[in-house]
Protein backbone atom coordinates (compact mmCIF):
# COMPACT_ATOMS: atom_id res chain seq x y z
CA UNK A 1 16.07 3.72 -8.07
CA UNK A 2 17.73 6.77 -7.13
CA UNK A 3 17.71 8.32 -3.99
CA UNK A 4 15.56 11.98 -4.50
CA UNK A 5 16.62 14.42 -1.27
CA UNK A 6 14.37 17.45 -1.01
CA UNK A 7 16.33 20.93 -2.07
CA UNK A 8 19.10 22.15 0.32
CA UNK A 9 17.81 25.92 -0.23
CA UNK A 10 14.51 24.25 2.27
CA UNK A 11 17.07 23.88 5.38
CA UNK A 12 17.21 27.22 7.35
CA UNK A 13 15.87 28.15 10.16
CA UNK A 14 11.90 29.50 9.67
CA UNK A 15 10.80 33.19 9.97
CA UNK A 16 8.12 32.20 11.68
CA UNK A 17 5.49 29.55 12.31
CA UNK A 18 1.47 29.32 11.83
CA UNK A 19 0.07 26.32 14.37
CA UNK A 20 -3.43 26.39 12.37
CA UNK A 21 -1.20 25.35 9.09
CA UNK A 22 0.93 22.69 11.06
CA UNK A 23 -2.21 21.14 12.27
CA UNK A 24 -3.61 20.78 8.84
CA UNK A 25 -0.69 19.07 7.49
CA UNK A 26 -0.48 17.33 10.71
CA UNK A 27 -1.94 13.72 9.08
CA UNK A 28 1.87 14.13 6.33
CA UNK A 29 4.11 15.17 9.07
CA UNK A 30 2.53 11.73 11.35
CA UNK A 31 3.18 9.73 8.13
CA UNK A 32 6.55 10.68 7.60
CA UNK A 33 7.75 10.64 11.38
CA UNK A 34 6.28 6.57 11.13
CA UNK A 35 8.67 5.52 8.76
CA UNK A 36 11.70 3.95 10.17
CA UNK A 37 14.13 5.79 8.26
CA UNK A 38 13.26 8.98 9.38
CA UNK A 39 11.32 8.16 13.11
CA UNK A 40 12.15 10.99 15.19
CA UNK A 41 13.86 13.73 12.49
CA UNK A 42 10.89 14.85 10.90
CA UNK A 43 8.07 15.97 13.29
CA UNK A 44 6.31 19.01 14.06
CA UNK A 45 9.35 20.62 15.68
CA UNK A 46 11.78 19.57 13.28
CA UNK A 47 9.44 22.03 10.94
CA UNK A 48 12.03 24.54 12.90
CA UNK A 49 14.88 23.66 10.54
CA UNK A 50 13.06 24.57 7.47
CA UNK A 51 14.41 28.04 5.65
CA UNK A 52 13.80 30.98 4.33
CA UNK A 53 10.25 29.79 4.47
CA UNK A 54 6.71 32.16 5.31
CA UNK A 55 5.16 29.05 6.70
CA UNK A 56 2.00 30.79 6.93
CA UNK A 57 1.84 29.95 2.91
CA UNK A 58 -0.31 26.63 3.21
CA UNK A 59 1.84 25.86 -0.42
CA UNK A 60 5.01 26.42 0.81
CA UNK A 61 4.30 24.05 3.85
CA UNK A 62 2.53 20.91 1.81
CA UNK A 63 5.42 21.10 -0.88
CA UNK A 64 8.35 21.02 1.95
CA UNK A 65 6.53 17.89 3.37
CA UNK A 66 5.65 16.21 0.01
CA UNK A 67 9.47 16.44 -0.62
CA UNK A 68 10.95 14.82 2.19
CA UNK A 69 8.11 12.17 2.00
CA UNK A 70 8.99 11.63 -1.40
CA UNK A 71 13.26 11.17 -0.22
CA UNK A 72 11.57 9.30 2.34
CA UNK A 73 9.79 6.66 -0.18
CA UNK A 74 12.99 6.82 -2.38
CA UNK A 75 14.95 5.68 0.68
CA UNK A 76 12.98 2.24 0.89
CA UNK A 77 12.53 1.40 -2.01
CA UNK A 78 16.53 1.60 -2.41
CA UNK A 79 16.41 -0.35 0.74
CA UNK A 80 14.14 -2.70 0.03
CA UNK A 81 15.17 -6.53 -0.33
CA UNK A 82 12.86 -8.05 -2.58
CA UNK A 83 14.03 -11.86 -1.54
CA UNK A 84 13.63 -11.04 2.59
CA UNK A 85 10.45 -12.33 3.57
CA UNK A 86 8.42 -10.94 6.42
CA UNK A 87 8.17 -12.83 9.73
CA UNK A 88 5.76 -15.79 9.74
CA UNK A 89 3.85 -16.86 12.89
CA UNK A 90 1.90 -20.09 14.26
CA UNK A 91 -1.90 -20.20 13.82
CA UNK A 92 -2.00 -20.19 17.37
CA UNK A 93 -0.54 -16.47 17.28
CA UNK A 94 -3.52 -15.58 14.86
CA UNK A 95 -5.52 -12.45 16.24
CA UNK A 96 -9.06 -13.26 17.31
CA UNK A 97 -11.60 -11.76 16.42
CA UNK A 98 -9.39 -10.19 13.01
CA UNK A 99 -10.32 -6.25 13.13
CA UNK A 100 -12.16 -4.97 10.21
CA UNK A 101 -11.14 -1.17 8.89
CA UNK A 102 -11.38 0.52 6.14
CA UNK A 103 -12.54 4.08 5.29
CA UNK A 104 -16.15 2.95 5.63
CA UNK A 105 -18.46 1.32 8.04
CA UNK A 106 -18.34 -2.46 7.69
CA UNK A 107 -22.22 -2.57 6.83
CA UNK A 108 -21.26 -0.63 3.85
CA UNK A 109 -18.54 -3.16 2.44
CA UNK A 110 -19.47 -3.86 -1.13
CA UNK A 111 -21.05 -6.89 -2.06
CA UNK A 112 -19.67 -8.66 -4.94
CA UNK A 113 -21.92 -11.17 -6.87
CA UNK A 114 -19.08 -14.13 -6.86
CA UNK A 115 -20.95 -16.15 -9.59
CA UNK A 116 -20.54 -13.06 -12.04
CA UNK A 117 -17.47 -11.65 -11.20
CA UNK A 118 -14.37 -11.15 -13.81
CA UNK A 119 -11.34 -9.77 -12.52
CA UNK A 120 -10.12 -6.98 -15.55
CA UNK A 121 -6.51 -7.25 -16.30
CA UNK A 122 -4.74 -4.95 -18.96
CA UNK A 123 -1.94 -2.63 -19.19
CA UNK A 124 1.54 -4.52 -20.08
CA UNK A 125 0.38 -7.98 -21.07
CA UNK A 126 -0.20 -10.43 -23.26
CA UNK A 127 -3.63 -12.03 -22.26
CA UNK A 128 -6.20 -9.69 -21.22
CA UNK A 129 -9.21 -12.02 -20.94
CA UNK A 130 -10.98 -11.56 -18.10
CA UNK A 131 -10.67 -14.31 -14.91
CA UNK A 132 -14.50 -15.67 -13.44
CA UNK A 133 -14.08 -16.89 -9.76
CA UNK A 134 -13.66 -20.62 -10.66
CA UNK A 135 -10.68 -20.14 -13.12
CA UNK A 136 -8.94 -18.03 -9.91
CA UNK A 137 -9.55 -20.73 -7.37
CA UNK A 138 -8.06 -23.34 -9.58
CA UNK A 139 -4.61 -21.55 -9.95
CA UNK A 140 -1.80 -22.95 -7.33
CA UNK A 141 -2.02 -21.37 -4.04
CA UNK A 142 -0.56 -21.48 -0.74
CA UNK A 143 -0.96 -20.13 3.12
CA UNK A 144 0.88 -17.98 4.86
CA UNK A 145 0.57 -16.43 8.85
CA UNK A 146 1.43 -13.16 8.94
CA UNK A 147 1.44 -9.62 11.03
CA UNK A 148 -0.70 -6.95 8.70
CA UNK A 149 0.79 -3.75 10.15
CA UNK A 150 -2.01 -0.19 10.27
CA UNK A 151 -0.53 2.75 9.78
CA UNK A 152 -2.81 3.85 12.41
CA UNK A 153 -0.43 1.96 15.11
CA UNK A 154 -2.23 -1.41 15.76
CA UNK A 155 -1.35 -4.96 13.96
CA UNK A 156 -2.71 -8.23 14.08
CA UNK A 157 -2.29 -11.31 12.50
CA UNK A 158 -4.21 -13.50 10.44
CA UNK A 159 -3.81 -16.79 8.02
CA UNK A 160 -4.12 -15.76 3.96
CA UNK A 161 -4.72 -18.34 1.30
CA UNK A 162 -4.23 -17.62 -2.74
CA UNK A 163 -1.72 -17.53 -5.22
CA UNK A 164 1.27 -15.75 -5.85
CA UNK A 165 1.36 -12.29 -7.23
CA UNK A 166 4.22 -13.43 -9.48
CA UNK A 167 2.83 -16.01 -10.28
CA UNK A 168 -0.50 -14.86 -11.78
CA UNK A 169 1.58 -12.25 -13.64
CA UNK A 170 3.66 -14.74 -14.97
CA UNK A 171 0.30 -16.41 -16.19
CA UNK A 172 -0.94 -12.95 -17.79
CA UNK A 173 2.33 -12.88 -20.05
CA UNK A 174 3.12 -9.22 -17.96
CA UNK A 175 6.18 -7.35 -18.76
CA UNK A 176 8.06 -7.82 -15.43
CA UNK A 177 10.29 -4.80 -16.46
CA UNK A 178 7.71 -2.46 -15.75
CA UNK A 179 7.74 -0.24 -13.09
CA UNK A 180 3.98 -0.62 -11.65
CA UNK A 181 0.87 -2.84 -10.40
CA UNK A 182 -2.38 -0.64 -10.25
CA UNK A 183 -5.47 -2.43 -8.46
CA UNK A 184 -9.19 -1.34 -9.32
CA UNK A 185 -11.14 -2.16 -6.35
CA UNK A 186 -15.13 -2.72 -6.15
CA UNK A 187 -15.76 0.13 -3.89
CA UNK A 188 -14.06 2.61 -5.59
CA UNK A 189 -10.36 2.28 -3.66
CA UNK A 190 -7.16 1.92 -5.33
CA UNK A 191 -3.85 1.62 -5.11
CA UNK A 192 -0.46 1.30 -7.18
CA UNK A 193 2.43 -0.64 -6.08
CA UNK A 194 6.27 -1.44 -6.97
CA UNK A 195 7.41 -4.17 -9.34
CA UNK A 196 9.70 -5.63 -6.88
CA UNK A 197 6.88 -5.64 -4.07
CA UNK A 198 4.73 -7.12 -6.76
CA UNK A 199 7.17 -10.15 -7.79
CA UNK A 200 8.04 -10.51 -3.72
CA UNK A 201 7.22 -14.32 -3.24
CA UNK A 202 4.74 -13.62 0.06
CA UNK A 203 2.67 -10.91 -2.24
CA UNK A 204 -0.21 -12.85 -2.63
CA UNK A 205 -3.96 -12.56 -4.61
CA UNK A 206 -6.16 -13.99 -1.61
CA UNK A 207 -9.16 -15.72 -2.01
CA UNK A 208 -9.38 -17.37 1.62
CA UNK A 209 -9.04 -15.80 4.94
CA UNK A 210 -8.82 -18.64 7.99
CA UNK A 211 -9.34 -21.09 5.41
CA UNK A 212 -12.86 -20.21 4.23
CA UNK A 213 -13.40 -18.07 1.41
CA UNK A 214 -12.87 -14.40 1.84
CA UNK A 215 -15.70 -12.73 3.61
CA UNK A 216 -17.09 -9.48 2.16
CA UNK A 217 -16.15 -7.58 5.29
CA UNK A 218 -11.97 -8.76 4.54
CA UNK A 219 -12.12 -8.61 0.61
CA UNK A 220 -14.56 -10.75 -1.42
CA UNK A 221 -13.90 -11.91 -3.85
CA UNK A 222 -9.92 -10.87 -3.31
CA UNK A 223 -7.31 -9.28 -1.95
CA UNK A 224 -3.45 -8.31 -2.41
CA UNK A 225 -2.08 -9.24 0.93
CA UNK A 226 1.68 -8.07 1.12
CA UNK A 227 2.89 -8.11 4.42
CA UNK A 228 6.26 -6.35 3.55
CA UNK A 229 3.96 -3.01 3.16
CA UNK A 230 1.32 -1.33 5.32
CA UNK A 231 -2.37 -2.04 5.76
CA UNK A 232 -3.58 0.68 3.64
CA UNK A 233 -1.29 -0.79 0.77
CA UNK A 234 -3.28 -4.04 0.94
CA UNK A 235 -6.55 -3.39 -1.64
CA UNK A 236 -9.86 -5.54 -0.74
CA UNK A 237 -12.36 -6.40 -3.34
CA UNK A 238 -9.94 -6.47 -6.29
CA UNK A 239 -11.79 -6.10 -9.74
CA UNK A 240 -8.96 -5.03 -11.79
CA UNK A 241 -5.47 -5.65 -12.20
CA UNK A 242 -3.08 -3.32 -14.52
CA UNK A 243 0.67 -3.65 -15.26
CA UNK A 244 1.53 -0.58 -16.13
CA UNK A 245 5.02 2.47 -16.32
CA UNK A 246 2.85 5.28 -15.26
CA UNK A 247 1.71 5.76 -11.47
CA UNK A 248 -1.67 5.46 -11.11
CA UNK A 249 -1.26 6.48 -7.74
CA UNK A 250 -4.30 5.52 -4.61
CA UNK A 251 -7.01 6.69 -2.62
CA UNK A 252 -4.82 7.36 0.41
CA UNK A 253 -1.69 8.16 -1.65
CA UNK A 254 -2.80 10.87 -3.49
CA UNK A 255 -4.28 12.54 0.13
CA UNK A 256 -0.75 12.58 1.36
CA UNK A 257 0.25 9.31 2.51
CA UNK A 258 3.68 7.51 1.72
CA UNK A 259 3.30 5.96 -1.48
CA UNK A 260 6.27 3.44 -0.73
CA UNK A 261 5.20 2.79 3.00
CA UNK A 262 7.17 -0.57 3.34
CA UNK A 263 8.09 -2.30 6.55
């Protein structure tokens, strides 16, 4: 993937600078100083080194910041190692209680009737018959340990169960080549990912958290747990799966946040 760097004409130093319109694009610049590519070049000061901007023009501002998030995503994904796998950890390392968040109270959580449910899959594929519950539990899975990472600052970690991404893919007959995975989920969230995060072998559908089936409050009836990318890139209550060459983009993606936002 090539490497996209915002326009050179952006780097001079500003006429001036409006606090109220830093403040409101305060929740980009945050999300772009996290990532460890940039950490510590791109911050409220570093606004300084901007040019020929009025950056009292709220436009001018958003579109300076949407282009070195977007260089920003480019750079991981260049970077990213689709065969590293993310650190693993004992179950006695497992966080207790596991935090619940989300953009919503946890009373509010939707409830999924499990003995209805049919996961949607289309897009790039060959079989787009809908999966019940049953057919889902009886694919291969496995457990893994591992640190999910909030872009808010705080991790913990927790013990997944369920199948491969790739593997389930495989099973749909999806074109691999494509460049997307968009997820529907239940509660109206949702989120597109990479190919090569989708085909990583600890991306995983999970149907278990702890070893008992997903509670509502984590994901019922699923989740995509992918501990190579931030929390917020991890959907709950999966009801649709699409394969897809056209980003679909996300609830928090298309509010500003890093669309790559890998680890």
């Amino acid at each position: 993937m090539p490497i996209r760097t915002p326009s050179q004409s952006i780097f001079r130093p500003l006429k001036r600078v409006d606090q109220s319109v830093l403040d409101e694009n305060r929740r980009l610049i945050e999300e772009i100083d996290r990532r460890k590519i940039l950490r510590g070049a791109v911050s409220l000061g570093a606004l300084s080194m901007l040019t020929g901007c009025n950056v009292t023009d709220r436009g001018t501002v958003q579109s300076v910041l949407r282009a070195v998030s977007e260089w920003n995503d480019g750079v991981q994904a260049f970077l990213f190692n689709p065969n590293k796998l993310a650190p693993t950890y004992p179950e006695s390392a497992i966080t207790k209680p596991f935090p619940f968040n989300a953009y919503y109270q946890e009373d509010e959580a939707p409830e999924v009737d499990g003995s209805t449910f049919q996961l949607e899959v289309g897009g790039l594929i060959d079989n787009k018959e809908p999966w019940t519950l049953e057919r889902l539990y009886a694919l291969p899975q496995e457990s893994q340990v591992t640190r999910l990472i909030c872009v808010e600052g705080w991790s913990a970690v927790g013990k997944w169960t369920g199948v491969r991404l790739s593997e389930f893919l495989r099973r749909l007959g999806a074109d691999t080549r494509a460049k997307y995975v968009w997820f529907q989920c239940a509660e109206g969230y949702s989120n597109t990912i990479d190919m090569a995060t989708a085909l990583h072998p600890q991306t995983q559908l999970s149907f278990k958290f702890a070893d008992e089936i997903l509670p509502r409050k984590y994901g019922f009836p699923m989740k995509c747990r992918m501990p190579t990318k931030l929390g917020f890139k991890n959907p709950k209550h999966v009801i649709g799966i699409h394969v897809t060459n056209k980003d679909l983009g996300g609830y928090w993606e298309d509010q500003g946040y890093n669309w790559f936002s890998g680890l």
